[in-house]
Protein backbone atom coordinates (compact mmCIF):
# COMPACT_ATOMS: atom_id res chain seq x y z
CA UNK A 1 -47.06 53.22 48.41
CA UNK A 2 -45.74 56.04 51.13
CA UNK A 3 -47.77 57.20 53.89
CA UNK A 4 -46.78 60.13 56.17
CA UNK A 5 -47.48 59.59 59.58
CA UNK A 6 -46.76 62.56 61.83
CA UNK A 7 -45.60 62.68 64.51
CA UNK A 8 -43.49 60.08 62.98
CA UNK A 9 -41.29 58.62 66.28
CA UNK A 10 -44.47 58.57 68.95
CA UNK A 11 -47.19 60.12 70.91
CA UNK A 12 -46.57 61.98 73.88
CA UNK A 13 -49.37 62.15 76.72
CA UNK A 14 -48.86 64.52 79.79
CA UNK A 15 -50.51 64.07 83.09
CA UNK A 16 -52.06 63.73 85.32
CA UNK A 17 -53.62 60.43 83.89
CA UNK A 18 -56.57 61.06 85.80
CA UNK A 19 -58.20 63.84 83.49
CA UNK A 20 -58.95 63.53 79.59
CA UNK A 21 -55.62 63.66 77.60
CA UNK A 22 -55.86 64.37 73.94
CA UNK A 23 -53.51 63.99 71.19
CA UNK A 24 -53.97 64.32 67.76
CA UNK A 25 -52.07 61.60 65.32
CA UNK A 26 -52.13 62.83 61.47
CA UNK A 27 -52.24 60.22 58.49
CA UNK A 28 -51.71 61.68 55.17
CA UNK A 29 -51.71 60.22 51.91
CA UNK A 30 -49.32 61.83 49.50
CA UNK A 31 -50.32 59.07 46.25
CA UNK A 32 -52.38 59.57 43.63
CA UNK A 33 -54.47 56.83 44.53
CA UNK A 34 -56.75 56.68 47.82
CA UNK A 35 -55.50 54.04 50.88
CA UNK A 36 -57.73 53.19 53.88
CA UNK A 37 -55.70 53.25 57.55
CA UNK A 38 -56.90 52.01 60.66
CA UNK A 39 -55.46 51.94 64.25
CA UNK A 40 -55.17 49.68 66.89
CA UNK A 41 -53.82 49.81 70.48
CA UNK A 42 -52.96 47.08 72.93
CA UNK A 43 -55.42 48.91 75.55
CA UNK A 44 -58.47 49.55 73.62
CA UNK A 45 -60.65 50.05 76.78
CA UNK A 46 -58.32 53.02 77.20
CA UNK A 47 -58.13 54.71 74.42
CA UNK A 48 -60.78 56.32 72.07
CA UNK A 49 -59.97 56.86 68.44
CA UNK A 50 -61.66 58.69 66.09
CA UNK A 51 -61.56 58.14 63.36
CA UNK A 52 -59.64 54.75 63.35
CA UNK A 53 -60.63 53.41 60.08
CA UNK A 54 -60.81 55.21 57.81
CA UNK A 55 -60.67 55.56 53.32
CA UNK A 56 -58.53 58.34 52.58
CA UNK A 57 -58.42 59.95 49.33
CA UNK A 58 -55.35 61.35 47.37
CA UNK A 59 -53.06 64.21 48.80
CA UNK A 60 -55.64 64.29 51.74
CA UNK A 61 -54.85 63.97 55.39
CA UNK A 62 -57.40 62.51 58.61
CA UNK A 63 -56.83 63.37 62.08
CA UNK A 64 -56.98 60.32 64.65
CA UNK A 65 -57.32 61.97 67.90
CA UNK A 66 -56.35 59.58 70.99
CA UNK A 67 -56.07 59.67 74.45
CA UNK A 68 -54.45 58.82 77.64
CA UNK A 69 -50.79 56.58 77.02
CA UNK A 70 -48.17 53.34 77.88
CA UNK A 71 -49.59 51.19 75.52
CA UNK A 72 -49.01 51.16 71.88
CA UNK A 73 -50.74 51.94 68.77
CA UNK A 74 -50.20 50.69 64.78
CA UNK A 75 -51.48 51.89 62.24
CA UNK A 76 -51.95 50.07 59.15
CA UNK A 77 -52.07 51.62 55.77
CA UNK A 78 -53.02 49.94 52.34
CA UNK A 79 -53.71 51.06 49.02
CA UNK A 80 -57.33 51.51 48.28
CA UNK A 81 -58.59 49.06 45.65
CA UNK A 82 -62.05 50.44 43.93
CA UNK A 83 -63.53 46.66 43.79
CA UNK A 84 -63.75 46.72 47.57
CA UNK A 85 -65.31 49.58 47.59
CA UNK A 86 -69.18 48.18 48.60
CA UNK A 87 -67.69 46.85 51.66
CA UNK A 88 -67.33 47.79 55.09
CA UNK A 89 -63.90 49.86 56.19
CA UNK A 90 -63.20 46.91 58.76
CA UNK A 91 -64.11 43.92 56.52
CA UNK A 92 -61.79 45.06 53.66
CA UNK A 93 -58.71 44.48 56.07
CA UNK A 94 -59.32 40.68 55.43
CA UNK A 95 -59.15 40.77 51.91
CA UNK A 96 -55.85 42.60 51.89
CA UNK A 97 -52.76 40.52 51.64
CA UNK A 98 -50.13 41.46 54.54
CA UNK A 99 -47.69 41.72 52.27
CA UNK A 100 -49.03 44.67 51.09
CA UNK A 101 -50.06 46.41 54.25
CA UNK A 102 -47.56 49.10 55.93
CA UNK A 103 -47.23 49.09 60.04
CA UNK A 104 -46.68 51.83 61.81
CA UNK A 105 -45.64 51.89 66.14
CA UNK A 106 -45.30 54.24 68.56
CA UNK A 107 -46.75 56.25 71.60
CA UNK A 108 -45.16 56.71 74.74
């Protein structure tokens, strides 16, 4: 499974820090089969994501759009498996073995 993850190196957030700073993060899935992402930070009381989990079909791309910056974010990309597919976005995580997950880092 490949995921393209742009921009690929990191995030970059201008300042002042003291007004709203928006940044767009673009996850797009170039399989033929759908994969579900979400994304984390190590300051979530900073940051607001939208969406950050999220089931995302073949060849089709979702915006995350983030704000403010210093702390990190991963994304986590797995393929989509049609059985979980009654289930919450955020539950399914659990039933996904790590070893098939993909990480991705970066914002600065």
């Amino acid at each position: 499974m490949s995921v393209v993850i742009e921009p690929s190196e990191e995030l970059l957030f201008h300042s002042p820090f003291t007004r709203l700073s928006k940044e767009s993060l673009f996850v797009k899935n170039p399989n033929d089969h759908p994969i579900i992402f979400k994304v984390k930070t190590t300051a979530p009381k900073q940051y607001c994501v939208k969406p950050n989990a999220v089931i995302l079909q073949p060849f089709k791309e979702e915006p995350a759009e983030d704000y403010k910056c210093k702390d990190k974010f991963l994304v986590q990309t797995a393929a989509f498996n049609n059985s979980l597919e009654q289930q919450d976005i955020s539950s399914m995580w659990s039933f996904i073995e790590k070893s098939d997950r993909q990480s991705f880092c970066g914002c600065s």
